[in-house]
Protein backbone atom coordinates (compact mmCIF):
# COMPACT_ATOMS: atom_id res chain seq x y z
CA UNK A 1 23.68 4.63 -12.94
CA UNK A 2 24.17 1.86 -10.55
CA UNK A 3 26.79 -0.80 -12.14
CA UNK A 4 24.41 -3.99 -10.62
CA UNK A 5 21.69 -2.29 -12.24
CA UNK A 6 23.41 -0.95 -15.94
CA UNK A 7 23.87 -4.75 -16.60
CA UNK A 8 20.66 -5.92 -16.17
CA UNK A 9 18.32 -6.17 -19.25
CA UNK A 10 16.03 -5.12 -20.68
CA UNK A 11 18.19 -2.01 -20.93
CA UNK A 12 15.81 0.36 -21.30
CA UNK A 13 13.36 -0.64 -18.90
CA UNK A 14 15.65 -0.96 -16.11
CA UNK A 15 17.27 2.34 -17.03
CA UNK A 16 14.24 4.33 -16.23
CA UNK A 17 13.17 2.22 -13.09
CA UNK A 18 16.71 3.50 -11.81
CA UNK A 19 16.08 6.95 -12.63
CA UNK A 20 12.69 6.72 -10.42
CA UNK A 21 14.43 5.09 -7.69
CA UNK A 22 16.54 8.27 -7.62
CA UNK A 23 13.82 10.61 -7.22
CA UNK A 24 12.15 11.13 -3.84
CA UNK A 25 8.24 10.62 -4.82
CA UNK A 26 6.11 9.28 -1.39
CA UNK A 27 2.66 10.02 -1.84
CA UNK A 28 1.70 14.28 -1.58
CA UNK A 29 5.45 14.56 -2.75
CA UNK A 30 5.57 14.11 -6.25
CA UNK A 31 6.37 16.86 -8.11
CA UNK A 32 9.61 16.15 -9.21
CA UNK A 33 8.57 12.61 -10.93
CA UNK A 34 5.58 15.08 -12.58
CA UNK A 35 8.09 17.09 -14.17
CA UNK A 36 10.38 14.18 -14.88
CA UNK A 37 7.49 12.45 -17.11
CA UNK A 38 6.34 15.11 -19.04
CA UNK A 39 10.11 16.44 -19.83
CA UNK A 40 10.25 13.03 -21.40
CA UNK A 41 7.37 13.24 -23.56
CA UNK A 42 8.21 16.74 -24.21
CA UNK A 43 11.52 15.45 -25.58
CA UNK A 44 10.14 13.12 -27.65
CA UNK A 45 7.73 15.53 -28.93
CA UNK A 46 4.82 14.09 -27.78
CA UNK A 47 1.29 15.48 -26.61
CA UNK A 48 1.83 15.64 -22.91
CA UNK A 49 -1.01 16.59 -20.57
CA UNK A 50 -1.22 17.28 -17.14
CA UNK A 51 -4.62 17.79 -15.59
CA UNK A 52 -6.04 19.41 -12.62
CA UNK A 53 -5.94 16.11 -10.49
CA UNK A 54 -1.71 15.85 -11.17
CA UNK A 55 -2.38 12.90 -13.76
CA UNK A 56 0.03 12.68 -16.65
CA UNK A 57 -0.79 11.37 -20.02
CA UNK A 58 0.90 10.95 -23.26
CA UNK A 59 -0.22 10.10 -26.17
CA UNK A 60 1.95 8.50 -28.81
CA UNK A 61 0.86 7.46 -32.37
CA UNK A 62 0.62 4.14 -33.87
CA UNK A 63 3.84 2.77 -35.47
CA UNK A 64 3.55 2.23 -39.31
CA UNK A 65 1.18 -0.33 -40.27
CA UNK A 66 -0.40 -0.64 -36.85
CA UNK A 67 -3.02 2.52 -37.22
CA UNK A 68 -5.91 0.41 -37.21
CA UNK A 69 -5.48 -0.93 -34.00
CA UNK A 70 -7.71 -0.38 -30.80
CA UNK A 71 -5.85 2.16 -28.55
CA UNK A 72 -4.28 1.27 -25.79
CA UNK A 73 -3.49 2.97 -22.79
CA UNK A 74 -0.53 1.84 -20.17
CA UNK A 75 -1.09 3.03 -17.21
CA UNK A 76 0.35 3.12 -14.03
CA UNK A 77 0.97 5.48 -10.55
CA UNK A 78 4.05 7.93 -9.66
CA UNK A 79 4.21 7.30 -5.84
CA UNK A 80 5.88 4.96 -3.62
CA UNK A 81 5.00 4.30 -0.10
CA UNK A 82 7.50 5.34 2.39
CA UNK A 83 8.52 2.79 5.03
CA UNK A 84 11.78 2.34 6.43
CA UNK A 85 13.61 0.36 9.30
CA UNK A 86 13.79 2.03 12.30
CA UNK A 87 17.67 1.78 11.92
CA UNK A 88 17.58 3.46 8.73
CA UNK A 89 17.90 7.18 8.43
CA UNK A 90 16.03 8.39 5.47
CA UNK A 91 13.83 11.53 4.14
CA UNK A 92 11.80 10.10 1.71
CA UNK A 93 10.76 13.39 0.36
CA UNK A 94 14.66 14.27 -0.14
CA UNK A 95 16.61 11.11 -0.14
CA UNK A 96 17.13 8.65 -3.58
CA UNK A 97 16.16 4.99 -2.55
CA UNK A 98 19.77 2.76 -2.54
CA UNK A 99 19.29 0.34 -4.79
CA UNK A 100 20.92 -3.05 -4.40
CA UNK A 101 21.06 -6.74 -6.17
CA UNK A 102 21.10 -9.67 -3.98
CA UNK A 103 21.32 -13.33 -6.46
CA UNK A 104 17.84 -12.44 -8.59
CA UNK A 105 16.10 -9.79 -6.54
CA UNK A 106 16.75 -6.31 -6.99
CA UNK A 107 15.91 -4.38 -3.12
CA UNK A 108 16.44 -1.24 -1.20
CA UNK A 109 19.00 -0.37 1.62
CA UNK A 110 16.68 -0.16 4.44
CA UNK A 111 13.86 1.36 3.01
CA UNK A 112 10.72 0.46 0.37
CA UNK A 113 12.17 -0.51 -3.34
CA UNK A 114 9.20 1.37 -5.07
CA UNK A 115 8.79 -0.89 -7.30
CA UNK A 116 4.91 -0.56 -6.65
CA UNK A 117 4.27 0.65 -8.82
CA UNK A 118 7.76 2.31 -10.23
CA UNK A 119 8.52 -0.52 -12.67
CA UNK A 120 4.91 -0.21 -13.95
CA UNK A 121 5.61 3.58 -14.96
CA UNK A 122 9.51 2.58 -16.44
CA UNK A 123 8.06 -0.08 -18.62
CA UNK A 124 5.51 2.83 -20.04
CA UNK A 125 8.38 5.30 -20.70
CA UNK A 126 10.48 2.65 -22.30
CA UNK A 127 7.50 2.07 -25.16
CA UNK A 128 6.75 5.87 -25.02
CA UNK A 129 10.77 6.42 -25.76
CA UNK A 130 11.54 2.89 -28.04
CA UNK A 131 11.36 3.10 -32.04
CA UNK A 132 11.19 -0.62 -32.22
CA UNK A 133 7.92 -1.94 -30.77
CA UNK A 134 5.15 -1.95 -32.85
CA UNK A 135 1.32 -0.71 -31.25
CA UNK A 136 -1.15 0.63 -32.04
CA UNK A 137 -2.61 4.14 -30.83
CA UNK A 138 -1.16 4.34 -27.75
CA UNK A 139 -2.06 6.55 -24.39
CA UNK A 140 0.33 6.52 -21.54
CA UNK A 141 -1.42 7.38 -18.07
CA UNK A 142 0.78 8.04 -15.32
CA UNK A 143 -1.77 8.98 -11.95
CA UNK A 144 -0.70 10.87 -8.86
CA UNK A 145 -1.32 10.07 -5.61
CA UNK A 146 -2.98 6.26 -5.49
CA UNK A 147 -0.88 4.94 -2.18
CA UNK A 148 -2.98 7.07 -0.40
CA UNK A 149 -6.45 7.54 -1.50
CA UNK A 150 -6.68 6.86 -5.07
CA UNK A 151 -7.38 10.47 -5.90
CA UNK A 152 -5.64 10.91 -9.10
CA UNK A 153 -7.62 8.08 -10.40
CA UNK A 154 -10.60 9.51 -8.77
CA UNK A 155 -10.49 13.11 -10.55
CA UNK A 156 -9.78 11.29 -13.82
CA UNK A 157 -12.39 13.11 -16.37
CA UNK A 158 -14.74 10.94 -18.83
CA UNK A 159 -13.21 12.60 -21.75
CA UNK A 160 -9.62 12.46 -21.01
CA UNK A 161 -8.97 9.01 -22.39
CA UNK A 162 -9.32 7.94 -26.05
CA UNK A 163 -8.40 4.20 -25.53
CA UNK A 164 -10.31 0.66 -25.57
CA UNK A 165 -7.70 -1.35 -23.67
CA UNK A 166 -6.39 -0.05 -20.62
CA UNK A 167 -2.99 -2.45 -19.46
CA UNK A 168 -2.61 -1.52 -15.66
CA UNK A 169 1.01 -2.54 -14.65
CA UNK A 170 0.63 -2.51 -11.34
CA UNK A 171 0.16 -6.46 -10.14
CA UNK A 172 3.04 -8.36 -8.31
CA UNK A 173 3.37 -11.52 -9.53
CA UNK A 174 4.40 -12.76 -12.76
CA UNK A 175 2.24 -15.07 -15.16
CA UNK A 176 -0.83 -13.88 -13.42
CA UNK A 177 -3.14 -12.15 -15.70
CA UNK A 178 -5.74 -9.86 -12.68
CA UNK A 179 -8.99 -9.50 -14.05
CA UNK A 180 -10.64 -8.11 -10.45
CA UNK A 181 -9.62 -6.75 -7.37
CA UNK A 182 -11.56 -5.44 -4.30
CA UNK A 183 -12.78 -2.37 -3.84
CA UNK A 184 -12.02 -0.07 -0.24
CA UNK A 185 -13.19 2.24 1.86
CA UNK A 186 -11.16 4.22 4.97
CA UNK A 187 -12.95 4.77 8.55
CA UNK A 188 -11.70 7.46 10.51
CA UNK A 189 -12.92 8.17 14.27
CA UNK A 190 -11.66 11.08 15.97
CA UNK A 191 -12.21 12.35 19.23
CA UNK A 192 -11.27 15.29 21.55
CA UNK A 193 -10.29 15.18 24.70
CA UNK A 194 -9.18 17.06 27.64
CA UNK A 195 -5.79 16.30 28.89
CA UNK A 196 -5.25 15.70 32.84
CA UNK A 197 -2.17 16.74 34.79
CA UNK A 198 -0.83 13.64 36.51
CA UNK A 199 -0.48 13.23 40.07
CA UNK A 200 2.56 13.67 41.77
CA UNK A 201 4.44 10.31 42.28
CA UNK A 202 4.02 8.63 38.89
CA UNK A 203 6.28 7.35 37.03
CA UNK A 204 6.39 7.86 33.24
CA UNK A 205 7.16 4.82 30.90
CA UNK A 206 7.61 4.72 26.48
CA UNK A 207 6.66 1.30 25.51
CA UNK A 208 7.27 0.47 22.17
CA UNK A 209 6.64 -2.46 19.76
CA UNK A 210 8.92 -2.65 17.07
CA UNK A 211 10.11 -5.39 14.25
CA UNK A 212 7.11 -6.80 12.65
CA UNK A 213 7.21 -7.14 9.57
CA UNK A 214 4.66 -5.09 7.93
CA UNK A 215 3.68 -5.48 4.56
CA UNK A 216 0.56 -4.27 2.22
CA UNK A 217 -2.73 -4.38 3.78
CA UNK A 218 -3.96 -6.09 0.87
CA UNK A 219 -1.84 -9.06 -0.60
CA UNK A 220 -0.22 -9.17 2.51
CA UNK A 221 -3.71 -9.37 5.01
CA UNK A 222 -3.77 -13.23 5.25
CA UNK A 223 -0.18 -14.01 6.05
CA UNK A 224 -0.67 -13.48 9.64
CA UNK A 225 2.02 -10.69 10.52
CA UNK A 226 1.32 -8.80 13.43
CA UNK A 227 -0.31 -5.76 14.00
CA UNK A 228 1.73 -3.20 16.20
CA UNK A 229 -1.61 -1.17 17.03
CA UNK A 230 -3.15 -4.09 18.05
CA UNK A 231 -0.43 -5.98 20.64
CA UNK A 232 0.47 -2.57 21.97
CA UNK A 233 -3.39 -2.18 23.12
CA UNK A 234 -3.34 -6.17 24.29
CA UNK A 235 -0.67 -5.06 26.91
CA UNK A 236 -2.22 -1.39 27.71
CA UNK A 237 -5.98 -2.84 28.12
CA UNK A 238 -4.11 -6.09 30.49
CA UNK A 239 -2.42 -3.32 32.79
CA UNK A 240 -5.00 -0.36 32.85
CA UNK A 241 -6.76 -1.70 35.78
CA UNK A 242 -4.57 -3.72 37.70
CA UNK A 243 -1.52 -0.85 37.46
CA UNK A 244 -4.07 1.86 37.86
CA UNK A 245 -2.23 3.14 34.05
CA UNK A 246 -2.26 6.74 32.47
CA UNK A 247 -2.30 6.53 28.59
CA UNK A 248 -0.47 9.45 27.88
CA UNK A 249 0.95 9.19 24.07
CA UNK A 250 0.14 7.13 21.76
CA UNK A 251 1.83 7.24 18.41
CA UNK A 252 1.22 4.02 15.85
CA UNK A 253 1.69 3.21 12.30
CA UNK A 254 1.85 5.47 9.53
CA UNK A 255 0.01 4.40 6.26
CA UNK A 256 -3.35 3.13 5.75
CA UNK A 257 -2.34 0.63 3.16
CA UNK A 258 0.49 -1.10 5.32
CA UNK A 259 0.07 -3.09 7.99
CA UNK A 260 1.70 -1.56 11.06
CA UNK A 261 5.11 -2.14 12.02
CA UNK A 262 5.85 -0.09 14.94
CA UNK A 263 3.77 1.91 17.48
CA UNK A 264 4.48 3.48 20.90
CA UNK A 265 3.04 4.72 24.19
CA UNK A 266 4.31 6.83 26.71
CA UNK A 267 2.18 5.84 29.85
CA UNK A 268 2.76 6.00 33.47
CA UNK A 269 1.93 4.58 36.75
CA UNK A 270 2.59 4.86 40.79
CA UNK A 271 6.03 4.99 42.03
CA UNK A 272 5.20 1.92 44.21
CA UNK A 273 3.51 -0.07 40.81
CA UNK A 274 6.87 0.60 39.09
CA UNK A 275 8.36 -2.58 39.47
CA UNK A 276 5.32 -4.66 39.00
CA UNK A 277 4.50 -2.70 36.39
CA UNK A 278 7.96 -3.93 34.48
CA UNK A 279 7.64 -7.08 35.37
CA UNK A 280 4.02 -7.60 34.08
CA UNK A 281 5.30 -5.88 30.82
CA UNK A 282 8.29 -8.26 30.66
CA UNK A 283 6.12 -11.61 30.89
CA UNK A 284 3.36 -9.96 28.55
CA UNK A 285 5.67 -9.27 26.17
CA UNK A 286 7.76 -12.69 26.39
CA UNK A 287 4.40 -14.50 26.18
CA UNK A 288 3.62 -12.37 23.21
CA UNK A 289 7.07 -13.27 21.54
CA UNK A 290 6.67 -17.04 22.13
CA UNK A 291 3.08 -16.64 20.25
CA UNK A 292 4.16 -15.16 17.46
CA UNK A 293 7.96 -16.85 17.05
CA UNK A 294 6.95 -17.72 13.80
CA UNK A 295 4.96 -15.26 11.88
CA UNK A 296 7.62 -12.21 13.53
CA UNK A 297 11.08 -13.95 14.63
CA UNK A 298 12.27 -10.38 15.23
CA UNK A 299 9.57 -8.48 17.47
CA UNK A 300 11.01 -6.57 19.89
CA UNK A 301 8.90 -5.67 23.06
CA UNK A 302 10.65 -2.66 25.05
CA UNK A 303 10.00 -0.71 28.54
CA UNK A 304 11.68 2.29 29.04
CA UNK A 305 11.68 5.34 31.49
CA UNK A 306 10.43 8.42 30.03
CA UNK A 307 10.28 11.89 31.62
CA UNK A 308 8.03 13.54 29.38
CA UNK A 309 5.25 12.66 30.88
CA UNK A 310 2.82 15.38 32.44
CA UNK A 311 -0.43 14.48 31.14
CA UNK A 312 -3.03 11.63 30.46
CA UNK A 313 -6.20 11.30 29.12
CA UNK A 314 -9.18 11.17 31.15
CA UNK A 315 -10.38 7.77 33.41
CA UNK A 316 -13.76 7.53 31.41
CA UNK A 317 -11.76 8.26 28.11
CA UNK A 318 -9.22 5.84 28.33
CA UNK A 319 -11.09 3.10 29.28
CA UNK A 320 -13.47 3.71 26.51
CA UNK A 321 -10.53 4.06 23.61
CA UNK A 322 -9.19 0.58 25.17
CA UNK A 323 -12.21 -1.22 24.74
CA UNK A 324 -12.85 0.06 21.45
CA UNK A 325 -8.98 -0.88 20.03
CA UNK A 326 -9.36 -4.49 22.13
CA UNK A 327 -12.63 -5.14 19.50
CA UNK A 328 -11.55 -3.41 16.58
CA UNK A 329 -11.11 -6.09 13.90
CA UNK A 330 -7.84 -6.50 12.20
CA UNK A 331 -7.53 -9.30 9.63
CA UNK A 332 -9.07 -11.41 7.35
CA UNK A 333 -13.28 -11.24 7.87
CA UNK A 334 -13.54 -13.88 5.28
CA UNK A 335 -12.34 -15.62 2.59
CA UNK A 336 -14.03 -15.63 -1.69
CA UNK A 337 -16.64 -17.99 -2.12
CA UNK A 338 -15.55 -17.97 -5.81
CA UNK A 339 -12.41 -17.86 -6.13
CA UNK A 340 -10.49 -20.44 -3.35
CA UNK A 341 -7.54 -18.80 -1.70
CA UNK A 342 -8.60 -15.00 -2.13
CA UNK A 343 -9.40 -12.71 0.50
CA UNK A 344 -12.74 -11.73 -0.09
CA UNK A 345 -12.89 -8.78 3.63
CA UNK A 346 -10.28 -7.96 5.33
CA UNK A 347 -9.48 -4.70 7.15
CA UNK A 348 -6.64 -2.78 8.31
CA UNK A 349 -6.05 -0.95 11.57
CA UNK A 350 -3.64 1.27 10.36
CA UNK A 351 -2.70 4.12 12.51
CA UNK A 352 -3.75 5.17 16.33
CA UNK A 353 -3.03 8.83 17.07
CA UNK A 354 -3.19 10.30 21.12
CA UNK A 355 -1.76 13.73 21.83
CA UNK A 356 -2.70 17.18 22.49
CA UNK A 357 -6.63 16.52 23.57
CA UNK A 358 -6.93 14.04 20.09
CA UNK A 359 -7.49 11.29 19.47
CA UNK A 360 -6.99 9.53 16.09
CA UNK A 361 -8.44 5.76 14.54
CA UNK A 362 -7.91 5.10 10.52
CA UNK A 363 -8.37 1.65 9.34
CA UNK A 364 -8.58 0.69 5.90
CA UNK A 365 -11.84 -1.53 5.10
CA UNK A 366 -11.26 -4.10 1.50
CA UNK A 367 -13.90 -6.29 0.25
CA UNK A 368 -14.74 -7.39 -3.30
CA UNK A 369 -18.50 -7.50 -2.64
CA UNK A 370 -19.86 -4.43 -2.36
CA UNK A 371 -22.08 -5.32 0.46
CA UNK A 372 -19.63 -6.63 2.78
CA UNK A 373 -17.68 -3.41 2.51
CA UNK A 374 -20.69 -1.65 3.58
CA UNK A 375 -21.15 -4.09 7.01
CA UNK A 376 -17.87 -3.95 7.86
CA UNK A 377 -18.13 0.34 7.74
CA UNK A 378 -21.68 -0.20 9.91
CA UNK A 379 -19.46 -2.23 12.43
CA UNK A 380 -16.49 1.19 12.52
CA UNK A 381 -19.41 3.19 12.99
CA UNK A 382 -20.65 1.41 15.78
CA UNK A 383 -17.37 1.04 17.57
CA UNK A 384 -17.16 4.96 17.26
CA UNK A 385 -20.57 5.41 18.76
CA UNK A 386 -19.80 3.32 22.35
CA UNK A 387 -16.56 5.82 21.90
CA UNK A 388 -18.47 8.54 22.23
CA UNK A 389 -17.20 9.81 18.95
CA UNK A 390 -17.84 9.61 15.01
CA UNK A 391 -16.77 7.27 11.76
CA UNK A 392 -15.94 9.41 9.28
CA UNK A 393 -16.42 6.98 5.97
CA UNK A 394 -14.67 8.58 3.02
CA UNK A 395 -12.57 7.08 0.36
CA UNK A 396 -15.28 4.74 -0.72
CA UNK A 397 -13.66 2.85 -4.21
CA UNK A 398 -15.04 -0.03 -6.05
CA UNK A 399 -14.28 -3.44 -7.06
CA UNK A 400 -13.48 -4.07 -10.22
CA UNK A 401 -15.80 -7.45 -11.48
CA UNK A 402 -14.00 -10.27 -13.69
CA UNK A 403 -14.70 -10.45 -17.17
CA UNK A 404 -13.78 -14.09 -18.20
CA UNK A 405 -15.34 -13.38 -21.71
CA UNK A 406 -12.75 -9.96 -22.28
CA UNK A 407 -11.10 -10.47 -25.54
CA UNK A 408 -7.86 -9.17 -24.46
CA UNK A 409 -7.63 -11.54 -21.11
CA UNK A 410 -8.22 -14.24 -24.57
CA UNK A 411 -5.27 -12.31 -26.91
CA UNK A 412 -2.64 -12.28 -23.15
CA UNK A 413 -3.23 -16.07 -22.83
CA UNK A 414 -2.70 -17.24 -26.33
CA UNK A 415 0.13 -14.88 -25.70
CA UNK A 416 1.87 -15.95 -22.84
CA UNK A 417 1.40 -19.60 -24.43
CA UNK A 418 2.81 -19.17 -27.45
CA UNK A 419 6.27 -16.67 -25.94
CA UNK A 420 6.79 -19.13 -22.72
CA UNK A 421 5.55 -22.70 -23.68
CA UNK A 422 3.02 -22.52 -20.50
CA UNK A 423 -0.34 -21.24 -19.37
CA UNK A 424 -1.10 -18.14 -17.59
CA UNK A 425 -3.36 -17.72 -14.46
CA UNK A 426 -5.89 -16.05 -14.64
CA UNK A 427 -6.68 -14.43 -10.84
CA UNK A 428 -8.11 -11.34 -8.95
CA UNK A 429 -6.24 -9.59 -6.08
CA UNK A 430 -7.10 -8.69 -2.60
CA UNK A 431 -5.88 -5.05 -2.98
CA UNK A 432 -7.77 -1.37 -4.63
CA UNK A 433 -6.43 -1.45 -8.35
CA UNK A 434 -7.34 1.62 -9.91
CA UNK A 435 -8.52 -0.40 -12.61
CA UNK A 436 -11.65 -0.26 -10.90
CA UNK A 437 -12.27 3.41 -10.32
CA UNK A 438 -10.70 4.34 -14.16
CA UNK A 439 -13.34 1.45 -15.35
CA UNK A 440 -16.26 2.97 -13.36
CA UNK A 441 -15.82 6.04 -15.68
CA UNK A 442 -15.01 4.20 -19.19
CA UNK A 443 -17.07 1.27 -18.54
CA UNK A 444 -16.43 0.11 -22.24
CA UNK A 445 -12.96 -0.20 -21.21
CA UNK A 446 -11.40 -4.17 -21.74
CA UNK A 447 -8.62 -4.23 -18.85
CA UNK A 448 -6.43 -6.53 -17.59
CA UNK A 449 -3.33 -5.80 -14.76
CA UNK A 450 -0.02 -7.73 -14.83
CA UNK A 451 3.46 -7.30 -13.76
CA UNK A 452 6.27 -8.84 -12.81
CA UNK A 453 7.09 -10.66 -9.01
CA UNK A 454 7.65 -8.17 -6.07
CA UNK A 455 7.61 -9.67 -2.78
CA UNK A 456 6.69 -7.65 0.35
CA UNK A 457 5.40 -4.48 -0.96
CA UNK A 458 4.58 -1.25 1.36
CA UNK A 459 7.73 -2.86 3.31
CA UNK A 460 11.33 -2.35 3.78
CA UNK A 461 11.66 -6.34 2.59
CA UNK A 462 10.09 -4.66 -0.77
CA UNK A 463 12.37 -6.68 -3.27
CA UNK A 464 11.59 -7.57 -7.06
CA UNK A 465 12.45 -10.57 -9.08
CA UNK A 466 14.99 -9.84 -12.28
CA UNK A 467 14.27 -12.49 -14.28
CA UNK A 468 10.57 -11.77 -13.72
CA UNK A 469 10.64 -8.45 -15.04
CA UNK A 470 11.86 -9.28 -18.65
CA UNK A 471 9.36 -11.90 -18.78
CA UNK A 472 6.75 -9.16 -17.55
CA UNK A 473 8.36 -6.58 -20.49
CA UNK A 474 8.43 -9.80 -23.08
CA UNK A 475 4.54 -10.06 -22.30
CA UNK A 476 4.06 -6.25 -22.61
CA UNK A 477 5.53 -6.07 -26.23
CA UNK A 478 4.14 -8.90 -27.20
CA UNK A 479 0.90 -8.27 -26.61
CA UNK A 480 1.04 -4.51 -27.97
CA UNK A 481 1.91 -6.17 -31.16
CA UNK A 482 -0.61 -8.05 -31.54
CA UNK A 483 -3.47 -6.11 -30.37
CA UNK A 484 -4.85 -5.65 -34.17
């Protein structure tokens, strides 16, 4: 075990948020944290379940004394999303994460922490493996697959669970008890195309955006970052016409959930546009720089030849997908009503995909009114339509509504109170909590989500607190405890 790491306490919980760290577990690659779970609650002799959607849950019974009490279920999700600087070799399906302590952060070398939501699923194997916490009936529900579509939670059946209370440990920032999030929905357009062989004389080009600083679509929406998709189109649609430019390759972003960080373009133009060409590029991207000094101090803007290119798409084709990526919203669409300072709509273009007669738009659409979601789909579709192509709408996840009346959000605050001398908030969070999906199928469920700080999720900046986290574990037990 790491030595920073082996001296950090609580013990037990950071010894099995190490042991994740070491096994590779991005999204569609989790089989090996599967079988690591359930050989835990196999050791301990445990029921252990695994059903046909890759969800894990074991059930423990209630410590002595403590039989009476509701059930609760802990619950939170095996994979990690896998971003990493573009300086950083790493296989995420291979690789262990290198886990380093900087003053009171724990972070990665390079590469996402996975703390989302690996701390959540450590502090559930320390209760499932300690003999001194005291709880009641007690389910632990580990679900595959909720980085990228929420499916796990989605093929949950209505009769798998037993419990009343469900604690979801997968919020990021401590002494704030969630009792909402939004729900989502993803848009997907694709179209086909037929390549065209470029005329002789042009000159092929890769320019890339790189640097930003990414982050979660979600809690990280209103901050401001920049979106690679987006300033790579700015400078394509601003030279298209006046460079005469072939859009050859277009590869950008990677995850729906996390704001783009990087995309790239292999383009070209006339021999005798070359050097206007560069220096059109240059000022675009210096004015670009200068604009966003603040929100991305290290965005880099590059131009470089590229001899790959042979083929582009067609006139009518390109000028179509360049209109359509210069209107596609990216952002904040507006902010709660109810609750000041939350997100209410926001959406995500995520990745843009040219190559081989495709092409490829996913954005991830957030709202926590229903309604809005819905709009902000009707405005995808319509951008697909003057594409000439199709919005696929699939993924479609609800909100999860606040309860201010749930008696457990009352039991956490007298809680927190009486263990920290001060008063928890009580918030909702701009991101898809499965909290909503797992309560649309118990709806007699009383949930609440909490968890320690972690700063920059779905990013290589991913970092969490330390002294956070034993707060976060001193709430858990506490609260477990008293749940009579």
């Amino acid at each position: 075990m790491n030595d920073q790491i082996s001296k950090l306490t609580p013990q037990s919980l950071w010894h099995h948020f190490y042991q994740l760290t070491q096994i590779p577990r991005p999204s569609h690659h989790e089989a090996a944290v599967q079988a690591h779970v359930m050989q835990l609650g196999e050791r301990l002799g445990l029921q252990t379940i695994r059903d046909d959607n890759d969800n894990i849950l074991i059930r423990k019974p209630a410590t002595p004394g403590m039989e009476g009490a509701p059930g609760v279920i802990l619950q939170g999700h095996l994979d990690m999303v896998p971003q990493a600087n573009a300086d950083t070799s790493h296989d995420f399906t291979r690789d262990p994460i290198r886990v380093k302590v900087e003053s009171d952060w724990v972070k990665a070398e390079g590469t996402t922490l996975g703390a989302d939501n690996g701390i959540g699923v450590a502090a559930a194997l320390a209760v499932l493996e300690s003999r001194q916490i005291k709880h009641g009936p007690l389910e632990a529900l580990f679900t595959s697959n909720e980085e990228d579509g929420m499916t796990g939670a989605f093929g949950i059946q209505p009769d798998l669970l037993q419990g009343r209370i469900l604690l979801n440990m997968d919020s990021e920032d401590e002494g704030v008890l969630c009792i909402g999030c939004a729900g989502g929905a993803n848009a997907n357009i694709t179209l086909d195309y037929t390549p065209e062989t470029l005329a002789p004389g042009m000159m092929g080009y890769t320019l890339s955006v790189r640097g930003l600083k990414g982050g979660h679509s979600g809690v990280d929406i209103h901050r401001g970052r920049g979106n690679a998709n987006k300033l790579l189109f700015r400078m394509l649609a601003g030279s298209a016409e006046q460079f005469n430019l072939k859009l050859c390759r277009v590869t950008g972003g990677n995850m729906r959930n996390a704001i783009p960080r990087e995309a790239v373009a292999i383009v070209a133009v006339a021999g005798s546009d070359a050097n206007a060409f560069r220096q059109y590029i240059n000022e675009s991207g210096r004015l670009i720089k200068a604009e966003m000094a603040d929100a991305e101090p290290e965005l880099a803007i590059e131009l470089s030849p590229d001899d790959t290119a042979n083929s582009s798409l067609p006139e009518k084709r390109q000028l179509a997908l360049l209109d359509c990526l210069t209107v596609m919203p990216h952002g904040v669409i507006r902010m709660s009503d109810a609750m000041p300072g939350l997100v209410e709509t926001s959406t995500n273009l995520a990745i843009v995909r040219v190559a081989d007669g495709l092409i490829e738009i996913k954005s991830l659409l957030r709202s926590s009114v229903d309604s809005a979601r819905d709009e902000l789909t009707a405005v995808h579709q319509s951008l697909a339509r003057l594409l000439g192509a199709k919005a696929v709408i699939d993924g479609i996840y609800p909100g999860w509504k606040p309860n201010m009346e749930s008696p457990l959000l009352k039991t956490m605050c007298r809680t927190y109170q009486e263990i920290f001398d001060a008063s928890a908030e009580i918030g909702a969070i701009h991101a898809g909590l499965e909290c909503g999906i797992i309560g649309g199928k118990y709806r007699k469920l009383d949930m609440i989500s909490f968890g320690p700080t972690i700063r920059y999720p779905h990013s290589p900046d991913e970092c969490m607190h330390i002294p956070s986290v034993q707060r976060f574990w001193d709430l858990l037990v506490a609260t477990l405890s008293r749940l009579d």
